[in-house]
PDB file of N, CA and C in Angstrom:
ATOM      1  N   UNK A   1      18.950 -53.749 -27.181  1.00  0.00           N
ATOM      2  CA  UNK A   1      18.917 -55.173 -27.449  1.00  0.00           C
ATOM      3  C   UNK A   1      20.269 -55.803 -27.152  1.00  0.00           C
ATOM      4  N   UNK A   2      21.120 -55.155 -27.076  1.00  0.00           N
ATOM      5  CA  UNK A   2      22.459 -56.097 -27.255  1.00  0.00           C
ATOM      6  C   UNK A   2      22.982 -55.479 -25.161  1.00  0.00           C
ATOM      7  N   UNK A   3      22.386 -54.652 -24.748  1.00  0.00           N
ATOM      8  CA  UNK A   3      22.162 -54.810 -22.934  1.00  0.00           C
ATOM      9  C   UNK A   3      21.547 -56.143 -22.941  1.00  0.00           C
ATOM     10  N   UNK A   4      20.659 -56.709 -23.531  1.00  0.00           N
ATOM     11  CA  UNK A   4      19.691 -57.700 -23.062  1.00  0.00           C
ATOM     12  C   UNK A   4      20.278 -59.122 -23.551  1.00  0.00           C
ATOM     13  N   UNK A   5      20.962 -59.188 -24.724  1.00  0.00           N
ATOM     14  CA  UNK A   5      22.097 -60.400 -25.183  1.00  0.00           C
ATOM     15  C   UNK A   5      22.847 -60.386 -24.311  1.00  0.00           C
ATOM     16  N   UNK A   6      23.594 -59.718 -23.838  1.00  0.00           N
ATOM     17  CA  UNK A   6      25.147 -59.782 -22.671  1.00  0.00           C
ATOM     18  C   UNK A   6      24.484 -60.188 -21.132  1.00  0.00           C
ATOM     19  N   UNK A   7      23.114 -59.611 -20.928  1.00  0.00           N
ATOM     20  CA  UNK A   7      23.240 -59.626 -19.795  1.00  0.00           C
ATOM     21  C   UNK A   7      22.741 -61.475 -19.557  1.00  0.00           C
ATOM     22  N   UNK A   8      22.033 -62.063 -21.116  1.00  0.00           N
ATOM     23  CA  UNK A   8      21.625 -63.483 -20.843  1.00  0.00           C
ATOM     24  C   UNK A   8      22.900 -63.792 -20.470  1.00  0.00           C
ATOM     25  N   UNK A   9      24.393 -64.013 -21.849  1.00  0.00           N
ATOM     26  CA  UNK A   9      25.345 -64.785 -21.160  1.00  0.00           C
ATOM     27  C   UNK A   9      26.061 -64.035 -20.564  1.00  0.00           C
ATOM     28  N   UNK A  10      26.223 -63.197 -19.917  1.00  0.00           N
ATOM     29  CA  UNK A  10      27.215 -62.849 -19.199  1.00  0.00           C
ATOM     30  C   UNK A  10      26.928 -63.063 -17.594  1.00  0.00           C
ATOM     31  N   UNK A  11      25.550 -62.918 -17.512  1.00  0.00           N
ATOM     32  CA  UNK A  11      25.205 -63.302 -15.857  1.00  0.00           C
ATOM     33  C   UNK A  11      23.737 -64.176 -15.738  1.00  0.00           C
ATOM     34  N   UNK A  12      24.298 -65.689 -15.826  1.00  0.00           N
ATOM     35  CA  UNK A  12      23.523 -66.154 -15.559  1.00  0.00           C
ATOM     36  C   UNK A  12      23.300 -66.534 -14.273  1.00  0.00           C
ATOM     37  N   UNK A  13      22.001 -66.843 -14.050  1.00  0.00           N
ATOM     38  CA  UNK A  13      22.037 -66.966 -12.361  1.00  0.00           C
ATOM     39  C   UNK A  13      20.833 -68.503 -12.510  1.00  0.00           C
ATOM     40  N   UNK A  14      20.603 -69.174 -11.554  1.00  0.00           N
ATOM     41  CA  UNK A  14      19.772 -70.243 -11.055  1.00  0.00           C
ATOM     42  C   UNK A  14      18.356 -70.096 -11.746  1.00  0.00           C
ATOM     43  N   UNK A  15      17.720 -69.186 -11.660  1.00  0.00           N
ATOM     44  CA  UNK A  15      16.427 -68.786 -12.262  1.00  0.00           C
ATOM     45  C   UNK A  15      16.186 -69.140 -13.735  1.00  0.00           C
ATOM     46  N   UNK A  16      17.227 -68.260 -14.264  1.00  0.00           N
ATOM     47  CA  UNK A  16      17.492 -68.170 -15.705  1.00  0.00           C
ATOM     48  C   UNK A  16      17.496 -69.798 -16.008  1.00  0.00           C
ATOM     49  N   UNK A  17      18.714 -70.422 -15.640  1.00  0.00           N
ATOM     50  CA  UNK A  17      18.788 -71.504 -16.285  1.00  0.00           C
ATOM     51  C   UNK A  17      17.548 -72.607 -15.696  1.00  0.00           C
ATOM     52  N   UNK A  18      17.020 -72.577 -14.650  1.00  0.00           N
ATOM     53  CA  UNK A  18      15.782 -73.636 -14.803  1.00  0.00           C
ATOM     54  C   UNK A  18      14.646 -72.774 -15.361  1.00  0.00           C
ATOM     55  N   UNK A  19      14.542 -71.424 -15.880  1.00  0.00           N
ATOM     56  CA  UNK A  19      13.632 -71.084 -16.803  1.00  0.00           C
ATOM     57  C   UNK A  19      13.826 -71.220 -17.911  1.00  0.00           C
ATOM     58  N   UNK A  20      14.879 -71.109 -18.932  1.00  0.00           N
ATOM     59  CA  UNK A  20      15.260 -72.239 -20.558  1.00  0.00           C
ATOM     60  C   UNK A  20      14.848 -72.883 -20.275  1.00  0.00           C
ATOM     61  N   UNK A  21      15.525 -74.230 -19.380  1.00  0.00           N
ATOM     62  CA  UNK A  21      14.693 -75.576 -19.255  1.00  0.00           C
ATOM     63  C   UNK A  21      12.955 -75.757 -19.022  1.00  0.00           C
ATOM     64  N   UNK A  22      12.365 -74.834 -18.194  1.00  0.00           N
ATOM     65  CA  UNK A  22      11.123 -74.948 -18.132  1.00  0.00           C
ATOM     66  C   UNK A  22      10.795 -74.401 -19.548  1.00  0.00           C
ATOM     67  N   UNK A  23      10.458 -74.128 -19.601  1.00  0.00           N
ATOM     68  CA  UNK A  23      10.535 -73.273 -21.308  1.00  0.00           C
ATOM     69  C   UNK A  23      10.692 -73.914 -22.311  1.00  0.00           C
ATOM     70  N   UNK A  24      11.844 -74.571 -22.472  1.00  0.00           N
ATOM     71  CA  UNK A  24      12.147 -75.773 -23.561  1.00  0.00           C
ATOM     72  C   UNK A  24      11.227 -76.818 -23.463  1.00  0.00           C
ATOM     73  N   UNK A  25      11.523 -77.230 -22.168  1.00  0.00           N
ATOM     74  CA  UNK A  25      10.724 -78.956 -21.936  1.00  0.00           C
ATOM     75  C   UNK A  25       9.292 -78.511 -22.014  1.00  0.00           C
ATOM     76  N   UNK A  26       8.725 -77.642 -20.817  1.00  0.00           N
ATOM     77  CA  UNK A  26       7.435 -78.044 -20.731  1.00  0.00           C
ATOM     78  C   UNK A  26       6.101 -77.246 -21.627  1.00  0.00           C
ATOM     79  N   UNK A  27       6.998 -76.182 -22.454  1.00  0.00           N
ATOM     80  CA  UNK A  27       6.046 -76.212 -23.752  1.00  0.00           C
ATOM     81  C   UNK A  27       5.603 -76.816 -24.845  1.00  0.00           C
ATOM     82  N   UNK A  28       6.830 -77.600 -25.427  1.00  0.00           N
ATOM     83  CA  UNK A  28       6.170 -78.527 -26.128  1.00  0.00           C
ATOM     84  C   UNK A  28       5.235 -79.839 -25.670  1.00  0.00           C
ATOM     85  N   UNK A  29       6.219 -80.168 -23.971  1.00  0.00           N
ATOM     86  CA  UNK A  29       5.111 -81.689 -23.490  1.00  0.00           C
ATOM     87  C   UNK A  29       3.629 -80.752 -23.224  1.00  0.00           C
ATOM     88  N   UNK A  30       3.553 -79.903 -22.925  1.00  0.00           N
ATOM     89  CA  UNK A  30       2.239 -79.364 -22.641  1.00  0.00           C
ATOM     90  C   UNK A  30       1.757 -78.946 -23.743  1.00  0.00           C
ATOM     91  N   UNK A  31       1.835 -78.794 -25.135  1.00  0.00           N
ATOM     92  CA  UNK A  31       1.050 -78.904 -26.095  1.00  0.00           C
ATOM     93  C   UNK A  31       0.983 -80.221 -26.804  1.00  0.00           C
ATOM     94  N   UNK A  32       1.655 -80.906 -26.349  1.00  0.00           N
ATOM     95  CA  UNK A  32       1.558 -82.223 -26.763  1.00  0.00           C
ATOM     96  C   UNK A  32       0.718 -82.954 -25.881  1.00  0.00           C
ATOM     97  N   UNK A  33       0.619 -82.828 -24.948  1.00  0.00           N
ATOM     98  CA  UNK A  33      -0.074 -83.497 -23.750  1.00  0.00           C
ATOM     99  C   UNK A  33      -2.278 -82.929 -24.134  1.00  0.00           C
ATOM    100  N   UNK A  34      -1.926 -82.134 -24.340  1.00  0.00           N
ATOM    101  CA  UNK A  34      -3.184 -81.243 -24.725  1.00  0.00           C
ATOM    102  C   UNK A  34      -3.853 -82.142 -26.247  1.00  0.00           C
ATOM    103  N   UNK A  35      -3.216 -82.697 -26.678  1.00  0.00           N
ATOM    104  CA  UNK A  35      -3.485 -83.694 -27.639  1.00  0.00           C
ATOM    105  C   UNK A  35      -3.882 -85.267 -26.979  1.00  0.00           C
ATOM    106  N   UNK A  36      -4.326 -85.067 -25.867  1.00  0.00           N
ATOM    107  CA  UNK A  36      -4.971 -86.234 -25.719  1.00  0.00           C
ATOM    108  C   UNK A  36      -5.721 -86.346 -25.578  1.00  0.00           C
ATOM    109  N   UNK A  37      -7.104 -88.059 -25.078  1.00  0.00           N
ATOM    110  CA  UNK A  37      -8.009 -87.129 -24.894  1.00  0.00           C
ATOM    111  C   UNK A  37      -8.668 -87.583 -23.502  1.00  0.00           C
ATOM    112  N   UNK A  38     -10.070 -86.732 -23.478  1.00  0.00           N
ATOM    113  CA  UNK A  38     -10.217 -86.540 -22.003  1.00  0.00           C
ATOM    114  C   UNK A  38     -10.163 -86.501 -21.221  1.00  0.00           C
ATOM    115  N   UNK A  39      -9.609 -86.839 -19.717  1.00  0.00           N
ATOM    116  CA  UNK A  39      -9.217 -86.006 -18.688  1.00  0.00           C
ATOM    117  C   UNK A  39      -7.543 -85.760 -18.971  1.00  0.00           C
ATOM    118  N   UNK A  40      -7.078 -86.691 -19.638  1.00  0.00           N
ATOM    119  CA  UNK A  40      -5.808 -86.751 -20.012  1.00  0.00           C
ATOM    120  C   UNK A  40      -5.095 -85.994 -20.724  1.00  0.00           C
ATOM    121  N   UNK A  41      -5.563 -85.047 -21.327  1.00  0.00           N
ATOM    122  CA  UNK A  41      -5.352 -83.860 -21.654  1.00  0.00           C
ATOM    123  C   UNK A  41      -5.565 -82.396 -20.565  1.00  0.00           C
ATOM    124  N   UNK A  42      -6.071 -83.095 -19.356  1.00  0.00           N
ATOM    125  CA  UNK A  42      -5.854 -81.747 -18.247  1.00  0.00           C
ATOM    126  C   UNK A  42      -4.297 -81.527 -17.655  1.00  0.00           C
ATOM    127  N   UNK A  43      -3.460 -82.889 -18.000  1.00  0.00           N
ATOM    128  CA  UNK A  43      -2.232 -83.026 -17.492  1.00  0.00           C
ATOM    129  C   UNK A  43      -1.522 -82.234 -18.403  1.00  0.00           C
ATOM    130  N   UNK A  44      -1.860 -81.896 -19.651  1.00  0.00           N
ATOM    131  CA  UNK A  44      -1.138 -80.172 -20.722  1.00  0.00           C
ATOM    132  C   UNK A  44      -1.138 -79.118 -20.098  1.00  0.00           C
ATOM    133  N   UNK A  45      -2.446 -78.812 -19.993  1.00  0.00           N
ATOM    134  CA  UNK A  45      -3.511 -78.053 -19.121  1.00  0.00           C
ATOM    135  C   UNK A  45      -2.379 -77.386 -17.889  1.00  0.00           C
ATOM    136  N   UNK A  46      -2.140 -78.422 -17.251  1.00  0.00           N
ATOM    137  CA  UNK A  46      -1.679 -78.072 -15.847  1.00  0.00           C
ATOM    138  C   UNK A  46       0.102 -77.912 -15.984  1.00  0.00           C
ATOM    139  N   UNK A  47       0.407 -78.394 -17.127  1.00  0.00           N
ATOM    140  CA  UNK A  47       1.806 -78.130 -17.668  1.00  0.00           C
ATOM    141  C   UNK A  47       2.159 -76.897 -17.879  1.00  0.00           C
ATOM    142  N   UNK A  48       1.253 -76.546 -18.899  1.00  0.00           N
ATOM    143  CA  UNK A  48       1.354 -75.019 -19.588  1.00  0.00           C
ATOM    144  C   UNK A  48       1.005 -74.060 -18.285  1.00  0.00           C
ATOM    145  N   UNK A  49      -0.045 -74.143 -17.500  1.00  0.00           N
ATOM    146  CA  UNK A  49      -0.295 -73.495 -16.456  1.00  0.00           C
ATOM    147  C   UNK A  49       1.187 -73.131 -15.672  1.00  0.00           C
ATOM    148  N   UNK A  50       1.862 -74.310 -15.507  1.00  0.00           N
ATOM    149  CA  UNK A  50       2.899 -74.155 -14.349  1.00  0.00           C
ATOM    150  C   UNK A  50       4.266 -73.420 -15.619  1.00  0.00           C
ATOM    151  N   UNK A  51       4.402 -73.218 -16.555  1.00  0.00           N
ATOM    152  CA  UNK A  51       5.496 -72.747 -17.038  1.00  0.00           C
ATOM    153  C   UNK A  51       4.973 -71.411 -17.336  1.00  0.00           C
ATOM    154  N   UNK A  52       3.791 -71.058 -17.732  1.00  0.00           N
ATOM    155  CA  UNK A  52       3.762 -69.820 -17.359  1.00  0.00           C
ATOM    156  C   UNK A  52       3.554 -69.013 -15.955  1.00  0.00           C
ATOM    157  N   UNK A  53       3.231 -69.770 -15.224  1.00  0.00           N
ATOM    158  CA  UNK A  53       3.533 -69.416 -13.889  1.00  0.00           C
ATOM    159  C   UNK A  53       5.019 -69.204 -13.363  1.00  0.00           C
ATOM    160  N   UNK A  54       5.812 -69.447 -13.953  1.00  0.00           N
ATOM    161  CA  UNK A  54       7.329 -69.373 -14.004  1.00  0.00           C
ATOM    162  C   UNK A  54       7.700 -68.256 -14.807  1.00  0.00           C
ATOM    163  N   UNK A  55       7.024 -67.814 -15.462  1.00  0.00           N
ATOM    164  CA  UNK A  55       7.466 -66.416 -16.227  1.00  0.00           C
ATOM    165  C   UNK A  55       7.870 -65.127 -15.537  1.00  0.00           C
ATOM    166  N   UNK A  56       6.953 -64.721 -14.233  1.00  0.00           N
ATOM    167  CA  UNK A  56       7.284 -63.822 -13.791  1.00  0.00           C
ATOM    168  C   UNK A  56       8.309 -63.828 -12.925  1.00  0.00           C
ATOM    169  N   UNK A  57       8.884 -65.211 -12.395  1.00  0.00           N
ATOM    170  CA  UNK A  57       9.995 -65.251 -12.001  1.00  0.00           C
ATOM    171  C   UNK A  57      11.221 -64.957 -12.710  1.00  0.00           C
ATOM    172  N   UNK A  58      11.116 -65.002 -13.833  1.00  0.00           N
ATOM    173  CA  UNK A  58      12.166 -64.979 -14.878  1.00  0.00           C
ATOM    174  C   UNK A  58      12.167 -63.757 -14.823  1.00  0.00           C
ATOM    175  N   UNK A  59      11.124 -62.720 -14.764  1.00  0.00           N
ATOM    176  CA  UNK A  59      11.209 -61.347 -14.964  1.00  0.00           C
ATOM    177  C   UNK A  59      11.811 -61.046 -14.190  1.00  0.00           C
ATOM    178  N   UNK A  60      11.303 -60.704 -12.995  1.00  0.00           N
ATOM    179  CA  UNK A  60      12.116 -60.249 -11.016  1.00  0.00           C
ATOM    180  C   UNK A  60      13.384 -60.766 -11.283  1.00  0.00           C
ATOM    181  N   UNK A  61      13.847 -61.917 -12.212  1.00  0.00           N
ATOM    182  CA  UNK A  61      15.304 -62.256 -11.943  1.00  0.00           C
ATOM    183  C   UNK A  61      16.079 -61.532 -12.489  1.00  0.00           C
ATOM    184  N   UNK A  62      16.009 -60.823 -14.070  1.00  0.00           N
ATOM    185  CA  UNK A  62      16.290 -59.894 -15.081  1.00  0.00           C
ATOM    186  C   UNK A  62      16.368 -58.666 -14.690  1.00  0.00           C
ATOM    187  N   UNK A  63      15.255 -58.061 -13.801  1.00  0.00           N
ATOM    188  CA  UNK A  63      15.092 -56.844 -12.884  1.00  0.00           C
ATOM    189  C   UNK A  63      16.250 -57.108 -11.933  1.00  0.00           C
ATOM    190  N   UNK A  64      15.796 -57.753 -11.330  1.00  0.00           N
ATOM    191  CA  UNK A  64      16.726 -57.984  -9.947  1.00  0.00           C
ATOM    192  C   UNK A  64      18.683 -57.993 -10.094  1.00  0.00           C
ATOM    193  N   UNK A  65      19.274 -59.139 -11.161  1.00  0.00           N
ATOM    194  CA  UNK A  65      20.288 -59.460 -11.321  1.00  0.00           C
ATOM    195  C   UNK A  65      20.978 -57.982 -12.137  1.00  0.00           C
ATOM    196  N   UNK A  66      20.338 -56.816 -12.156  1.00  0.00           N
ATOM    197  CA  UNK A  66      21.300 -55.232 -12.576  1.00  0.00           C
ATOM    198  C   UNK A  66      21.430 -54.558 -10.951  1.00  0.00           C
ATOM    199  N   UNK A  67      20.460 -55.498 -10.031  1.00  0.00           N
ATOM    200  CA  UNK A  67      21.185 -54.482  -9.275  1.00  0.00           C
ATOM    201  C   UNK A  67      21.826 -55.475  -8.055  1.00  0.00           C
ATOM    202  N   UNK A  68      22.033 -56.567  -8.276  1.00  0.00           N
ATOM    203  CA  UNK A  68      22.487 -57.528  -6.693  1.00  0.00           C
ATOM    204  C   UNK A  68      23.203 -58.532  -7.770  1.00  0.00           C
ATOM    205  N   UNK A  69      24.547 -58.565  -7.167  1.00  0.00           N
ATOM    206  CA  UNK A  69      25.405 -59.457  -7.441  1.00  0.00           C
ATOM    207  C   UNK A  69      25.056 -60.633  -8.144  1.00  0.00           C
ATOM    208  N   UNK A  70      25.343 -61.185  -9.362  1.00  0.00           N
ATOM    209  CA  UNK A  70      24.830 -62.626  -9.718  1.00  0.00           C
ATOM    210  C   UNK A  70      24.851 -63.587  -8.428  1.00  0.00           C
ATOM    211  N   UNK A  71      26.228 -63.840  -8.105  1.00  0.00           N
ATOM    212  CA  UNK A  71      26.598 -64.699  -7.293  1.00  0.00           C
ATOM    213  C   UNK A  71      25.316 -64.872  -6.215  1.00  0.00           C
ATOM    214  N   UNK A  72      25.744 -63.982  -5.430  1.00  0.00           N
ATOM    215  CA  UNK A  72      24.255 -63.684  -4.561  1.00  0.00           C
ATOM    216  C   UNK A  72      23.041 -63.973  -4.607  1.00  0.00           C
ATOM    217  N   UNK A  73      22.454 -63.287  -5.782  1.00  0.00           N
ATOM    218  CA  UNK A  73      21.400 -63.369  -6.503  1.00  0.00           C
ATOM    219  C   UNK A  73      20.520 -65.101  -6.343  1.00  0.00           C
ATOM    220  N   UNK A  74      22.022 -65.360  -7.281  1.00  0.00           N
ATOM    221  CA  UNK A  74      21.803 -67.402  -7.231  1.00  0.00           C
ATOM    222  C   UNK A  74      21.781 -67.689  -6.142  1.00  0.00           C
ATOM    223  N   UNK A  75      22.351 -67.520  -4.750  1.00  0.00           N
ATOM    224  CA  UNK A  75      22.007 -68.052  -3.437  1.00  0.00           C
ATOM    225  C   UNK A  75      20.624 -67.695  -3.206  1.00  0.00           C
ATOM    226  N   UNK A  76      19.769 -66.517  -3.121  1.00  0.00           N
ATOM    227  CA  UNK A  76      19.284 -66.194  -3.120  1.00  0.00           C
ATOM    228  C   UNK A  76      17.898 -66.770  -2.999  1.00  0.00           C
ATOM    229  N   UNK A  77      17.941 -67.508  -4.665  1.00  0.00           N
ATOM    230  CA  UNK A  77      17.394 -67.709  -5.564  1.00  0.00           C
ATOM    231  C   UNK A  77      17.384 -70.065  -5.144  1.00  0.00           C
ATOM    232  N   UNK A  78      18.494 -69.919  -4.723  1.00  0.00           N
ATOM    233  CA  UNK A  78      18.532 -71.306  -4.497  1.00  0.00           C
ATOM    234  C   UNK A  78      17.958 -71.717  -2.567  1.00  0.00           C
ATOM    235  N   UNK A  79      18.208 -70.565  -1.883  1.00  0.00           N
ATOM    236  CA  UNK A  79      17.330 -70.915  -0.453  1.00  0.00           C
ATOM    237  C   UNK A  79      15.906 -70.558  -0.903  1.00  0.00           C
ATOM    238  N   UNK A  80      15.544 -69.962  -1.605  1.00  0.00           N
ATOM    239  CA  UNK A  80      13.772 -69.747  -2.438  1.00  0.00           C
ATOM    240  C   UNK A  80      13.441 -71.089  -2.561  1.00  0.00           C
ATOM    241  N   UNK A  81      14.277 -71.469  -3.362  1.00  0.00           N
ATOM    242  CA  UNK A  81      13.796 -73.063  -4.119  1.00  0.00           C
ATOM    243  C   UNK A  81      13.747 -74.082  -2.902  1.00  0.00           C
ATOM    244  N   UNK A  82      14.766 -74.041  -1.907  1.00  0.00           N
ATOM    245  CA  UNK A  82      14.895 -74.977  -1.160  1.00  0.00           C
ATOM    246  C   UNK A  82      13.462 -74.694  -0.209  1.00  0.00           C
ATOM    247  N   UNK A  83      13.492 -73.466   0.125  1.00  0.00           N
ATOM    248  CA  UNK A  83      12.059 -73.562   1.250  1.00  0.00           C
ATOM    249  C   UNK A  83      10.720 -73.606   0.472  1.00  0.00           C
ATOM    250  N   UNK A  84      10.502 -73.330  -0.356  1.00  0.00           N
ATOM    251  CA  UNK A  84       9.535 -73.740  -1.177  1.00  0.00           C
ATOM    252  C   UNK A  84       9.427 -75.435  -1.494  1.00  0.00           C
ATOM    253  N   UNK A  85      10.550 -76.092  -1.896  1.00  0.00           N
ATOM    254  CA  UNK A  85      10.497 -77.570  -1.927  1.00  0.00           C
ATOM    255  C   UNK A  85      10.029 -78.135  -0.413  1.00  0.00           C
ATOM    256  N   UNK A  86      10.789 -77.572   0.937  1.00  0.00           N
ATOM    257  CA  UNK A  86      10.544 -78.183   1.493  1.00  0.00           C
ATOM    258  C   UNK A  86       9.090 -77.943   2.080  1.00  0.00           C
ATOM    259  N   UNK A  87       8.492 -76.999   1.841  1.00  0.00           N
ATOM    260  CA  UNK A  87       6.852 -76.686   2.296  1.00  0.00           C
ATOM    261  C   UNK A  87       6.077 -77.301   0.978  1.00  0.00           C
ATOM    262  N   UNK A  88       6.685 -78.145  -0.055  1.00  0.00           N
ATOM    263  CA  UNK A  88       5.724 -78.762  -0.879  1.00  0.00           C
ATOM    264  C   UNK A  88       5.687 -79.822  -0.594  1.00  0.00           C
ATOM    265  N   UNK A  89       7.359 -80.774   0.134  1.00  0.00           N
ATOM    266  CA  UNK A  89       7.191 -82.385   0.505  1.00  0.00           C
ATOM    267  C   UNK A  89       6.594 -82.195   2.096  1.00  0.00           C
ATOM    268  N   UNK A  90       6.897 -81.212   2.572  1.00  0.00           N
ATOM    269  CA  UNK A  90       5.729 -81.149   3.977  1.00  0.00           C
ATOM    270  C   UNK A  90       4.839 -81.646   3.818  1.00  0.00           C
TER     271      UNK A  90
END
């Protein structure tokens, strides 16, 4: 347990920190959102969907960041994000 404390702050990388934030923000708006009603409550629905869809990234990053440089890692991790953004505003 205390490998798994050091390695949060000691190497954080890009992943990590927009997974807190996904994590923080969009669990509560997505159980809150789920409190509405009818179709308007699919917009929770599709909240909660997408932050746990972000989980296993968080994992591969935890795996990944013992054996490839943080630094790296975060580049890595930030041309991911960029070609993925740009094949979503495509």
């Amino acid at each position: 347990m205390k490998n798994f404390n050091a390695n949060f702050k000691d190497k954080p990388t890009l992943f990590l920190i927009l997974g807190i934030f996904v994590l923080l923000v969009g669990i509560p708006f997505g159980i809150y959102a789920l409190t509405f009603s009818g179709g308007a409550s699919l917009g929770g629905l599709i909240v909660l969907l997408a932050v746990f869809a972000f989980v296993p990234f968080l994992v591969i990053d935890r795996i990944l960041v013992n054996t490839i440089n943080t630094i790296r890692l975060s580049v890595y991790e930030l041309i991911f994000s960029v070609i993925i953004l740009l094949f979503y505003l495509w």
